[in-house]
C-alpha atoms as a PDB file:
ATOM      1  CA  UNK A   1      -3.252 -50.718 128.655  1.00  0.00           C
ATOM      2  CA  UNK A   2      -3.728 -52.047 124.896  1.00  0.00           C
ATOM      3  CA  UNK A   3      -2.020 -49.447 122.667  1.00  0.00           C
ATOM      4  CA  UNK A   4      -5.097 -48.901 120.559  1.00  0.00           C
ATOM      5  CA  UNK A   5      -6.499 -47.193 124.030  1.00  0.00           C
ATOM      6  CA  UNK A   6      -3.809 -45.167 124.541  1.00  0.00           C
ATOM      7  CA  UNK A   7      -3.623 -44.283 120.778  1.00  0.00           C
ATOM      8  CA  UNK A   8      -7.349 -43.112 121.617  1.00  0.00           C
ATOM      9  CA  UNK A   9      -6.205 -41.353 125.031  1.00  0.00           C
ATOM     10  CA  UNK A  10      -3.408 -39.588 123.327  1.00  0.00           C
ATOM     11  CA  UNK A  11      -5.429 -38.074 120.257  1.00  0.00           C
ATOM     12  CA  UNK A  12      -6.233 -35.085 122.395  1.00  0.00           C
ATOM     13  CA  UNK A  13      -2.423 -34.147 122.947  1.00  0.00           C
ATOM     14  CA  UNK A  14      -0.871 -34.682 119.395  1.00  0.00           C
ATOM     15  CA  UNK A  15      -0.628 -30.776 119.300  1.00  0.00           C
ATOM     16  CA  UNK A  16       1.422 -30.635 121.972  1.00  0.00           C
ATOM     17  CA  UNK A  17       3.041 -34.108 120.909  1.00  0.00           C
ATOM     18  CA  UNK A  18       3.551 -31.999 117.753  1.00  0.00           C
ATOM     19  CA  UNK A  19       5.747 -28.905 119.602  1.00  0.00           C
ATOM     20  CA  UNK A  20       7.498 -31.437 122.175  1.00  0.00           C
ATOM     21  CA  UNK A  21       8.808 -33.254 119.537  1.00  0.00           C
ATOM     22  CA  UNK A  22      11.064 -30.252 118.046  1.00  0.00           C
ATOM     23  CA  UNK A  23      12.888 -30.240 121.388  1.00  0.00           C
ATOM     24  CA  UNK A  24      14.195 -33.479 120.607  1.00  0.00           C
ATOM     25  CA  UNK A  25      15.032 -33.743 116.953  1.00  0.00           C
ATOM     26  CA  UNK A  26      16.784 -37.050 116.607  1.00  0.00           C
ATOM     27  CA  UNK A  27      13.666 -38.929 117.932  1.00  0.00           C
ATOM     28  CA  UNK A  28      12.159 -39.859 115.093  1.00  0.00           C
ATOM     29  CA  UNK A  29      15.975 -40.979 114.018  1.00  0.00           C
ATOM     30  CA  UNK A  30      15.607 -42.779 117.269  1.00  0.00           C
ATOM     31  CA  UNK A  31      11.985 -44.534 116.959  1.00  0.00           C
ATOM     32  CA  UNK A  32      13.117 -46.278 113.438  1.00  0.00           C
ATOM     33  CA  UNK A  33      16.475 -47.442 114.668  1.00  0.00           C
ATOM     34  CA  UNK A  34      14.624 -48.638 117.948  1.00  0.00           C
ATOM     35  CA  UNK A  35      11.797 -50.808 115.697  1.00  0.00           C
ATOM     36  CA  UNK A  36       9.168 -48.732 117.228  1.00  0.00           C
ATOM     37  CA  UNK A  37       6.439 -47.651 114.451  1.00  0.00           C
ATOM     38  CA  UNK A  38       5.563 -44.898 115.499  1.00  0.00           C
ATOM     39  CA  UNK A  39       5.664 -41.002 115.102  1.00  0.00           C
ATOM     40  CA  UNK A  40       7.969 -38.684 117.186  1.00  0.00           C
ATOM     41  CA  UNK A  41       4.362 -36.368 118.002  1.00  0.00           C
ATOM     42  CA  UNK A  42       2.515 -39.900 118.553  1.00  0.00           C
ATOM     43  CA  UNK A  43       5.337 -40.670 121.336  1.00  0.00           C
ATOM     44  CA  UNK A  44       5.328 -37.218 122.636  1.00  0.00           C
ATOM     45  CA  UNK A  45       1.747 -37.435 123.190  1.00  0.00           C
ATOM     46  CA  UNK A  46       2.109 -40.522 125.103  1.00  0.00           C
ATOM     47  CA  UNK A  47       4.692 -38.847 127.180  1.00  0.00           C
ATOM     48  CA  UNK A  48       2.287 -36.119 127.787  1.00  0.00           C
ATOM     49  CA  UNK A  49      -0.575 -38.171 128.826  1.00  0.00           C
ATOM     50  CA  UNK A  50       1.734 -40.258 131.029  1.00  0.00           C
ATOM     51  CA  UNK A  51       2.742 -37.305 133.117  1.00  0.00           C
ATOM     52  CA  UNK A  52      -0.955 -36.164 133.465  1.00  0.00           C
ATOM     53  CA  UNK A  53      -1.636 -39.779 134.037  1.00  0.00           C
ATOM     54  CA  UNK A  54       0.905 -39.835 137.283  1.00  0.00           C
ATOM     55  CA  UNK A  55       0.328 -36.847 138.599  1.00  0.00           C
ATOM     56  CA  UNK A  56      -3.495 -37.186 138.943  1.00  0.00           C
ATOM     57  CA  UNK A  57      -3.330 -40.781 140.443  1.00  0.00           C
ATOM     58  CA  UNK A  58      -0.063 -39.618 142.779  1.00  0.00           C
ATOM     59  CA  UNK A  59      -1.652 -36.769 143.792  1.00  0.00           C
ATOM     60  CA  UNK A  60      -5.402 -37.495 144.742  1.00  0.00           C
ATOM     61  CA  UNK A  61      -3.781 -40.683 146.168  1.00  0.00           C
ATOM     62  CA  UNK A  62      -1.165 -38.816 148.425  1.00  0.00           C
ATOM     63  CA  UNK A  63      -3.727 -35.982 149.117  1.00  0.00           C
ATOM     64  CA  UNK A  64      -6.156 -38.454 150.295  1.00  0.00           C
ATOM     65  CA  UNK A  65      -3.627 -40.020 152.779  1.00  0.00           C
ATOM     66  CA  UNK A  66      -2.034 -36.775 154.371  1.00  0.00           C
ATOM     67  CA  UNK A  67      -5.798 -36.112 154.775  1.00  0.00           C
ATOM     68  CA  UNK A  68      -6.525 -38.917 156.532  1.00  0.00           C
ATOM     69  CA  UNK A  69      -3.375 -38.786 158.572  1.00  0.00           C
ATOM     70  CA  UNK A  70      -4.943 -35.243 159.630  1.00  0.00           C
ATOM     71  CA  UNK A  71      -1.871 -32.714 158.213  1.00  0.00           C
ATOM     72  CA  UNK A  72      -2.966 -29.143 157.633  1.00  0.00           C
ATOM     73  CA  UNK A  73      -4.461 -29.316 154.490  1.00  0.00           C
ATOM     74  CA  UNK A  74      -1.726 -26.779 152.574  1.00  0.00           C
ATOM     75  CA  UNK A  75       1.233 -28.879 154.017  1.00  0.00           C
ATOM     76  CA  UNK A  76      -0.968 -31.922 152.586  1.00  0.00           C
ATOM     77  CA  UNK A  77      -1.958 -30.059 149.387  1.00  0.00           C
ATOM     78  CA  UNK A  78       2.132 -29.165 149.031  1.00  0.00           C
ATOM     79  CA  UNK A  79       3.419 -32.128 149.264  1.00  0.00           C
ATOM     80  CA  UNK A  80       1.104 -34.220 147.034  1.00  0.00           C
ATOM     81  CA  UNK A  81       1.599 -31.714 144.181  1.00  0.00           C
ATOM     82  CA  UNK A  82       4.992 -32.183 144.566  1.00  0.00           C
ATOM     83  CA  UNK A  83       5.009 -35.885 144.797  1.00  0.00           C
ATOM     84  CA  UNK A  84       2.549 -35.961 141.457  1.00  0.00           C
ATOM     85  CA  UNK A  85       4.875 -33.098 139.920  1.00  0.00           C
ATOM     86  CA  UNK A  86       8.333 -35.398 140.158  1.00  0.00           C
ATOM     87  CA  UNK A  87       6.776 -38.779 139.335  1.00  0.00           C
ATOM     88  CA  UNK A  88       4.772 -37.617 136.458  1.00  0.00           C
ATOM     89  CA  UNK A  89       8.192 -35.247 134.897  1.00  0.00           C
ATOM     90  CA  UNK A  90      10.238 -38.460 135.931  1.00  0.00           C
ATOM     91  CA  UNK A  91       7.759 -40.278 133.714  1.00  0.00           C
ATOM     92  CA  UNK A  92       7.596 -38.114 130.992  1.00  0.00           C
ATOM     93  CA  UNK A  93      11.330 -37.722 130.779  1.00  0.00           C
ATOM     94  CA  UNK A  94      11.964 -41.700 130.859  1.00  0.00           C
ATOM     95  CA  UNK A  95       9.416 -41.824 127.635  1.00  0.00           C
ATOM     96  CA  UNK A  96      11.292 -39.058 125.872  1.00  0.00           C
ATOM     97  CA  UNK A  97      15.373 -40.835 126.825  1.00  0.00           C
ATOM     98  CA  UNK A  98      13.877 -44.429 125.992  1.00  0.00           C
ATOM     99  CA  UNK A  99      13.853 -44.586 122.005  1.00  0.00           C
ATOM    100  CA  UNK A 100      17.902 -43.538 122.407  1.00  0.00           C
ATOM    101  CA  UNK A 101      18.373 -46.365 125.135  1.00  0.00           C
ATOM    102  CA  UNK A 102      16.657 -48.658 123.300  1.00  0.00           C
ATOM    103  CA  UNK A 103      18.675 -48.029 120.612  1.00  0.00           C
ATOM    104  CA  UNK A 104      21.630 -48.246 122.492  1.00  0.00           C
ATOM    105  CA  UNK A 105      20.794 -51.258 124.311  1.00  0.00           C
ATOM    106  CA  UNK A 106      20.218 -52.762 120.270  1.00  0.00           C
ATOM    107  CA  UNK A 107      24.042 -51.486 119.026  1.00  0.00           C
ATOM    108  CA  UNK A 108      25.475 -53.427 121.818  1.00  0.00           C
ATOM    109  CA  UNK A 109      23.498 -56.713 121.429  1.00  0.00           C
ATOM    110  CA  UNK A 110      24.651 -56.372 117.213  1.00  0.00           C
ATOM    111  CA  UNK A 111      28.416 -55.772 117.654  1.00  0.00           C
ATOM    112  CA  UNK A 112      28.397 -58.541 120.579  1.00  0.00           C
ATOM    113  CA  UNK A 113      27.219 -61.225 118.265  1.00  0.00           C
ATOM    114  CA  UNK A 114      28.712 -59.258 114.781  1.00  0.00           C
ATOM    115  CA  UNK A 115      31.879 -61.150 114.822  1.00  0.00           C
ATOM    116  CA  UNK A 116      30.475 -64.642 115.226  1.00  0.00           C
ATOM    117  CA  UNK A 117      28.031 -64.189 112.432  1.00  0.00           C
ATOM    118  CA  UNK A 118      30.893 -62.931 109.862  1.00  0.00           C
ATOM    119  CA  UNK A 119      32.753 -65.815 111.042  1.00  0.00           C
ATOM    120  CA  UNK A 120      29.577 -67.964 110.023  1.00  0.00           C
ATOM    121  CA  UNK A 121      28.876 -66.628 107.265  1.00  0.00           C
ATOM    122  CA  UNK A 122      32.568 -66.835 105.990  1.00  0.00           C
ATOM    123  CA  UNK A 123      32.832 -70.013 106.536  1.00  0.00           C
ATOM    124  CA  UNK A 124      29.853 -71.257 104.580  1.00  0.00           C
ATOM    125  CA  UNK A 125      30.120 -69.592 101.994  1.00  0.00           C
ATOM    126  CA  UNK A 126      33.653 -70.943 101.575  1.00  0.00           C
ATOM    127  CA  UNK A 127      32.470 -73.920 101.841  1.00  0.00           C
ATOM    128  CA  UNK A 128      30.148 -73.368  99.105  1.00  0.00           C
ATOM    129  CA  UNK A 129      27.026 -72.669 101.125  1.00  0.00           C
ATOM    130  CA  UNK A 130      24.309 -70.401  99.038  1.00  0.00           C
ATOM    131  CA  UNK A 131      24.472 -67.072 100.375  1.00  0.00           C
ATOM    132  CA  UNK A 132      20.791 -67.538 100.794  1.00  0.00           C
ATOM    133  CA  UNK A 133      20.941 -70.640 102.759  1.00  0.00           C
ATOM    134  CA  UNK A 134      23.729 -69.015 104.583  1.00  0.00           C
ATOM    135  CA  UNK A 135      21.407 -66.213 106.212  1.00  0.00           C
ATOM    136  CA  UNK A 136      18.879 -68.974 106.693  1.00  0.00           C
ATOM    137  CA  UNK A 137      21.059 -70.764 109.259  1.00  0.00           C
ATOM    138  CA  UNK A 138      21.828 -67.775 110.860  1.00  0.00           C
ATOM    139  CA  UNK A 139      17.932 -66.310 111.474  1.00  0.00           C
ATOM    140  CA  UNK A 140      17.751 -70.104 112.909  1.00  0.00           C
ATOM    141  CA  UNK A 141      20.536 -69.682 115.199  1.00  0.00           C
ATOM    142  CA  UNK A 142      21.143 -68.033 118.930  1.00  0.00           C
ATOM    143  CA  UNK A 143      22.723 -64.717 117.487  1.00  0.00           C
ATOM    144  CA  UNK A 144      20.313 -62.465 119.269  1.00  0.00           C
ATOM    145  CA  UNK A 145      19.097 -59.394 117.183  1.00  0.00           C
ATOM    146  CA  UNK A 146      21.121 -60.362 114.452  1.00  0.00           C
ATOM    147  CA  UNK A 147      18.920 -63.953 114.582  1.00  0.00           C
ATOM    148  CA  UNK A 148      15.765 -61.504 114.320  1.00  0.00           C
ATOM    149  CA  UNK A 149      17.280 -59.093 111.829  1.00  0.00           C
ATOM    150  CA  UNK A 150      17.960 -62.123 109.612  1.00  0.00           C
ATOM    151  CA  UNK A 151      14.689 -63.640 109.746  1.00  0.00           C
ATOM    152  CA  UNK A 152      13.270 -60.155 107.964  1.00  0.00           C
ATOM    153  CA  UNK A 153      15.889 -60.574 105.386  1.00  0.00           C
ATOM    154  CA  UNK A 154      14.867 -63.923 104.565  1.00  0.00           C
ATOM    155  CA  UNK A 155      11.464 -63.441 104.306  1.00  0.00           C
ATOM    156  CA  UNK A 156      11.900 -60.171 102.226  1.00  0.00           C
ATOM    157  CA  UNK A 157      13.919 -62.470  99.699  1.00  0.00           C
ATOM    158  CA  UNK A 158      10.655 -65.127 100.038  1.00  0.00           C
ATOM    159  CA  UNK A 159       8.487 -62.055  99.104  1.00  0.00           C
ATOM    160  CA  UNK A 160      10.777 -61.767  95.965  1.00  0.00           C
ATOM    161  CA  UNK A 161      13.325 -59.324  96.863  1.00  0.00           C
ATOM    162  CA  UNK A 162      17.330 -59.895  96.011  1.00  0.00           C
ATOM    163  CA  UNK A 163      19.117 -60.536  98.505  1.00  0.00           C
ATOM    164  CA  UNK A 164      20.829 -57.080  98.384  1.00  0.00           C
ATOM    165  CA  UNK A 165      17.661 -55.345  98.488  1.00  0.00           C
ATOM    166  CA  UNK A 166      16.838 -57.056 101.188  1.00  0.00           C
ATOM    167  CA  UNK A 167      20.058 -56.734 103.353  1.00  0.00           C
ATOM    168  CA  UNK A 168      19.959 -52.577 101.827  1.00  0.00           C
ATOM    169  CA  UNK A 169      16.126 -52.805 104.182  1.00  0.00           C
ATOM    170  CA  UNK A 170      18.132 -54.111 107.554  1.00  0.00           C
ATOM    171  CA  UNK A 171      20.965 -51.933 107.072  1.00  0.00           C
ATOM    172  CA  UNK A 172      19.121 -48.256 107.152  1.00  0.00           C
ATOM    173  CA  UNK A 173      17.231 -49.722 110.408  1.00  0.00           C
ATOM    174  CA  UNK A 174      19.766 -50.885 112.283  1.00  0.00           C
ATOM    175  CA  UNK A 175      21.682 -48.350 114.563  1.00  0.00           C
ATOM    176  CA  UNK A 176      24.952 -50.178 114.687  1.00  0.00           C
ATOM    177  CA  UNK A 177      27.734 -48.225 112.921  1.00  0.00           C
ATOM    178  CA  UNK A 178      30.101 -51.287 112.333  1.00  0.00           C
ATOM    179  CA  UNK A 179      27.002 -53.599 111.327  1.00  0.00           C
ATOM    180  CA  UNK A 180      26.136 -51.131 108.711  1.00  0.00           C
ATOM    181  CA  UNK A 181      29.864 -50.457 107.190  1.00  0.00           C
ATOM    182  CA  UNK A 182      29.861 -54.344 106.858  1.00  0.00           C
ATOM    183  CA  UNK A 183      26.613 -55.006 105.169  1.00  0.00           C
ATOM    184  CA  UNK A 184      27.331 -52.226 102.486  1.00  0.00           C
ATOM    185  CA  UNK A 185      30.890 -54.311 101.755  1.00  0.00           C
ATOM    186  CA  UNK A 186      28.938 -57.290 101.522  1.00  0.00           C
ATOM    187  CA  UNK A 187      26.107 -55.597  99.479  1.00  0.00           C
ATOM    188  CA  UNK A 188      28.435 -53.610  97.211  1.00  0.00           C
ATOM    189  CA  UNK A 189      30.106 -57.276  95.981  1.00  0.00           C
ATOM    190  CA  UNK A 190      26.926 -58.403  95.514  1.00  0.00           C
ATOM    191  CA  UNK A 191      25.942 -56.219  93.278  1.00  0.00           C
ATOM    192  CA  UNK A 192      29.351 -55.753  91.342  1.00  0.00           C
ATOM    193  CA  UNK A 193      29.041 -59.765  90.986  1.00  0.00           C
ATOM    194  CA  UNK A 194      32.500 -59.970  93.254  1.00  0.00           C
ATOM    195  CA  UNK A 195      33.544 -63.209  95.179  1.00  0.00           C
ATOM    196  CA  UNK A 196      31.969 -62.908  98.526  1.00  0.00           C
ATOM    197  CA  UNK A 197      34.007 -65.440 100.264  1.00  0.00           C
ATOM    198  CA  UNK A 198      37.381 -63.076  99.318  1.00  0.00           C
ATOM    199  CA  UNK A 199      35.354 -60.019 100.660  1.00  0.00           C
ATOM    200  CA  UNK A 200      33.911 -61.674 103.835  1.00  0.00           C
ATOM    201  CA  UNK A 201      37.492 -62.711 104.792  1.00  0.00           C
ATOM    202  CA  UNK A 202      38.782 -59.186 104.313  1.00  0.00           C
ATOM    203  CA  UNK A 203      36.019 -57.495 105.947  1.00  0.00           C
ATOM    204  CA  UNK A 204      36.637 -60.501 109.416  1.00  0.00           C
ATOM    205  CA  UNK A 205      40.608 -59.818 108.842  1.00  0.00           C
ATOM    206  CA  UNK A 206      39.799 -55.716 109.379  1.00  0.00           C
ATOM    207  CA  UNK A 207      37.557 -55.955 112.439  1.00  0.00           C
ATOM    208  CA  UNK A 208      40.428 -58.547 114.128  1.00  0.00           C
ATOM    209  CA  UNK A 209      42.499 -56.075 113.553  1.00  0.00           C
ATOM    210  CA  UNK A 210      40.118 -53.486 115.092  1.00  0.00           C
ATOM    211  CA  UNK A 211      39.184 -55.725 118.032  1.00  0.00           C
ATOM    212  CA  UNK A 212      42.884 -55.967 118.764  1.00  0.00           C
ATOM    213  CA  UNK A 213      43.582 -52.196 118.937  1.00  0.00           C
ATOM    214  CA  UNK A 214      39.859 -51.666 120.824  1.00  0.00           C
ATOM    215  CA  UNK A 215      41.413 -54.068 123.428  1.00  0.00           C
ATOM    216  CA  UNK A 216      44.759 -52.189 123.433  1.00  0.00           C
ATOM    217  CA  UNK A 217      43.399 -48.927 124.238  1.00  0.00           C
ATOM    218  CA  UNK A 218      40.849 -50.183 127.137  1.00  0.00           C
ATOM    219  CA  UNK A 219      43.718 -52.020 128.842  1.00  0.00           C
ATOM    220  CA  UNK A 220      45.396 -48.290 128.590  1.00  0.00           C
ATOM    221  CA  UNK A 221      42.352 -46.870 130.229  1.00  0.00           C
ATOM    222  CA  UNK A 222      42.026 -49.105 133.059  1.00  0.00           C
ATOM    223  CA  UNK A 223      45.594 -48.049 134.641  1.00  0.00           C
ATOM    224  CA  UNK A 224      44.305 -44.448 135.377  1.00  0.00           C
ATOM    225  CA  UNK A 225      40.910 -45.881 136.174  1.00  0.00           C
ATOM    226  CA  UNK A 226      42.751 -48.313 138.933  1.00  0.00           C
ATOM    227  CA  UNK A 227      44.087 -45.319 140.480  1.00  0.00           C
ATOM    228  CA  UNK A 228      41.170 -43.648 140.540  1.00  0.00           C
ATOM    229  CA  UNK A 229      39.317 -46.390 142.455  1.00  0.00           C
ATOM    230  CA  UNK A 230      41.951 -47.514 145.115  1.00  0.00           C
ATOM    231  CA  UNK A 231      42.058 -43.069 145.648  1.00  0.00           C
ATOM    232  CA  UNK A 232      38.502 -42.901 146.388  1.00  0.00           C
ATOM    233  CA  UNK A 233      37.591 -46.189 147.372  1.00  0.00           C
ATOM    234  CA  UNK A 234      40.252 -47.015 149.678  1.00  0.00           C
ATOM    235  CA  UNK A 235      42.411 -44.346 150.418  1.00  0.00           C
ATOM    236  CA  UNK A 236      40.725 -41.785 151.042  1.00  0.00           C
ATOM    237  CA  UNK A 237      38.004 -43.721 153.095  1.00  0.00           C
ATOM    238  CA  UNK A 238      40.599 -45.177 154.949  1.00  0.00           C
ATOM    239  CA  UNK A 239      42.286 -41.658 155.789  1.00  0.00           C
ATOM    240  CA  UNK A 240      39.396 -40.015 156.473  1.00  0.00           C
ATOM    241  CA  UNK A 241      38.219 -42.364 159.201  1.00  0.00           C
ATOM    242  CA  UNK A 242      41.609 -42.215 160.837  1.00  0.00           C
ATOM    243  CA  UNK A 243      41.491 -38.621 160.350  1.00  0.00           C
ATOM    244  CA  UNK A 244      38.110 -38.932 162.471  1.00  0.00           C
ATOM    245  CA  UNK A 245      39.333 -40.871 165.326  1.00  0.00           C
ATOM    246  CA  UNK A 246      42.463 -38.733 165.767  1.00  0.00           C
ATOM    247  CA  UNK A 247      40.634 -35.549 165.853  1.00  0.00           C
ATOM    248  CA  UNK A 248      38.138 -37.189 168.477  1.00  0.00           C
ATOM    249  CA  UNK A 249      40.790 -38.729 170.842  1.00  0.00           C
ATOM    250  CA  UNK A 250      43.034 -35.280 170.633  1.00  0.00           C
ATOM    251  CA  UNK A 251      39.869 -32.247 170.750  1.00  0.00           C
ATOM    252  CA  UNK A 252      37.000 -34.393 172.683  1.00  0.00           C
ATOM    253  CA  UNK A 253      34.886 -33.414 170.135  1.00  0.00           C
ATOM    254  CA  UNK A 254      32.044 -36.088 169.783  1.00  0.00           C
ATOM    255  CA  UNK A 255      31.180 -37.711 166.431  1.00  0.00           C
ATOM    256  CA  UNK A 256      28.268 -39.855 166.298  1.00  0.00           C
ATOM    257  CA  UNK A 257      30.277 -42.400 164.766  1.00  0.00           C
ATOM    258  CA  UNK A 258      27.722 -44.924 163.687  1.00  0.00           C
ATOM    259  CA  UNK A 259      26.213 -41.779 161.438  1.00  0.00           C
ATOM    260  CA  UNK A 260      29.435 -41.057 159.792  1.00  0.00           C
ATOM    261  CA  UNK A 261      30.602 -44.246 159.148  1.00  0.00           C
ATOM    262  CA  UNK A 262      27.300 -45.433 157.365  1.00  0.00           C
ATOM    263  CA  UNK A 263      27.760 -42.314 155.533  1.00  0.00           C
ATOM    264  CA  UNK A 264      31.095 -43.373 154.028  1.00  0.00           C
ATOM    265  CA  UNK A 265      30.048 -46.433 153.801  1.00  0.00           C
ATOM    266  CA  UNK A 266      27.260 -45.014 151.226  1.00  0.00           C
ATOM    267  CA  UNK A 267      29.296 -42.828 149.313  1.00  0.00           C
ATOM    268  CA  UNK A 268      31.923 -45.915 148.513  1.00  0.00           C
ATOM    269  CA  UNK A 269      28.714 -47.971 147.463  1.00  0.00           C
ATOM    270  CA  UNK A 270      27.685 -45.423 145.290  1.00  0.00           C
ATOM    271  CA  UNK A 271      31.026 -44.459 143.759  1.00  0.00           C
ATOM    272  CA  UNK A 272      31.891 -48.067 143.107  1.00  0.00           C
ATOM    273  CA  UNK A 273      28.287 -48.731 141.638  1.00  0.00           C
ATOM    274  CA  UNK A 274      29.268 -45.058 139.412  1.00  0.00           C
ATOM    275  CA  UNK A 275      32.784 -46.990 138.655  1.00  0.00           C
ATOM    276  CA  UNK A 276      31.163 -50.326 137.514  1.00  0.00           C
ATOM    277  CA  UNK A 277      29.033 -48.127 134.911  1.00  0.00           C
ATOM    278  CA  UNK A 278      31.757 -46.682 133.820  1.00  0.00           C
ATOM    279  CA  UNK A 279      33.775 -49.006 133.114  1.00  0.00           C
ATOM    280  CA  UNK A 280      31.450 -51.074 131.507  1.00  0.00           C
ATOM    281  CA  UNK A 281      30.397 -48.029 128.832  1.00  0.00           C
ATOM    282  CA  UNK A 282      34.341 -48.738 128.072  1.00  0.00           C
ATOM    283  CA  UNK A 283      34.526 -51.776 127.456  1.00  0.00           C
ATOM    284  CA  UNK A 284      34.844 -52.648 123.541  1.00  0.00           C
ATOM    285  CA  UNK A 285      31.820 -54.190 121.821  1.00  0.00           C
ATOM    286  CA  UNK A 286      32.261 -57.767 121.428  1.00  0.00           C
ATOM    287  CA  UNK A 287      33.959 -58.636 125.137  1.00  0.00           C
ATOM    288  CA  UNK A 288      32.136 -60.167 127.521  1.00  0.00           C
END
């Protein structure tokens, strides 16, 4: 649906867009570091009319089919408010979380690519590359976000801005903490009239060094991790089974064992599919 329908759809709810929105106070915070234009009530609303939105559809849909399928007609009315109850909260809760994992999502693109692009921009402008031309070649180039982020800057300078007021723009809007602590060093000597190549190599020698201790401490966290994974992935699975099969052969108590072996066989999916997440949230920014 075009969003100038749904901006027409959701003018009836901006009251209660209004109220929702003071439940989650960071979200305008989170709209403007997402790139959404937009107001925290404006979203709310949305969220609002996408959970009435669900739950009418799910529920005259599901109604009409437990209908059909002759069910007593409370069972039928039960379950489709139900149905049209958790799809259109699950909705409305996925609109409210999404700003932050946008954001999220956009702080881990930036610090993959921030190194390279300090890198390139060090090295031009040691080679005596305009700083200008410099963030040129690097909107052109395949540095994700940063690519897109630099494309702004350059045509804010085209519209006549300085370059620092134009990298000052990018750096309240993007989310990344690291990004922004190295665009105010970079903006700072621009302004004092200091030599950027000297500050650009400082400001790569510093997040080396940072990499270097990041990596340190996530190799330290993977030893208790390992342990945790062979316990509950291996061991314990393993153990348990055997556990099984002794208790069967020695009591005669019957298992149905295709049941309980699918059933460890999920919870080991789902706890290594838990593990992956997890350590992936670990993992430094900048490591692929």
């Amino acid at each position: 649906m075009p969003y100038k329908h749904v901006k027409k759809a959701t003018n009836h709810f901006l009251g209660i867009g209004e109220s929702l929105s003071k439940i989650f106070p960071d979200l305008d915070f989170d709209l403007q570091q997402s790139g959404f234009e937009i107001s925290a009530r404006r979203w709310m609303a949305i969220g609002v009319f996408a959970f009435m939105f669900y739950f009418f559809v799910i529920f005259i849909a599901l109604f009409v089919v437990t209908v059909a399928a002759k069910i007593e007609i409370i069972r039928a009315l039960g379950v489709s408010v139900l149905a049209g109850l958790g799809l259109g909260c699950g909705s409305f809760m996925f609109l409210s979380f999404y700003p932050k994992l946008t954001a999220q999502k956009k702080v881990k693109s930036v610090e993959k690519n921030l190194p390279y692009v300090l890198h390139h921009i060090l090295v031009e402008v040691r080679a005596g590359v305009p700083l200008y031309d410099t963030l040129v070649s690097i909107a052109k180039g395949n540095y994700g976000i940063l690519s897109k982020e630099m494309r702004r800057v350059v045509n804010e300078i085209n519209t006549g801005k300085s370059e620092a007021e134009a990298l000052e723009k990018i750096t309240r809007e993007t989310p990344s903490f690291y990004f922004r602590r190295v665009m105010w060093q970079m903006i700072n000597a621009l302004k004092s009239g200091a030599d950027i190549g000297a500050t650009m190599k400082e400001i790569v020698d510093n997040l080396a060094i940072e990499q270097r201790v990041a990596i340190k401490k996530y190799g330290s966290q993977l030893n208790p991790l390992a342990l945790i994974y062979m316990l509950f992935a291996v061991i314990f699975p393993t153990l348990g089974i055997t556990f099984l099969l002794i208790l069967t052969s020695f009591t005669g108590i019957g298992f149905q064992l295709e049941l309980v072996l699918g059933g460890i066989l999920g919870v080991v999916i789902l706890f290594q599919v838990m593990f992956i997440g997890l350590i992936k949230s670990r993992r430094p920014a900048g490591i692929d």
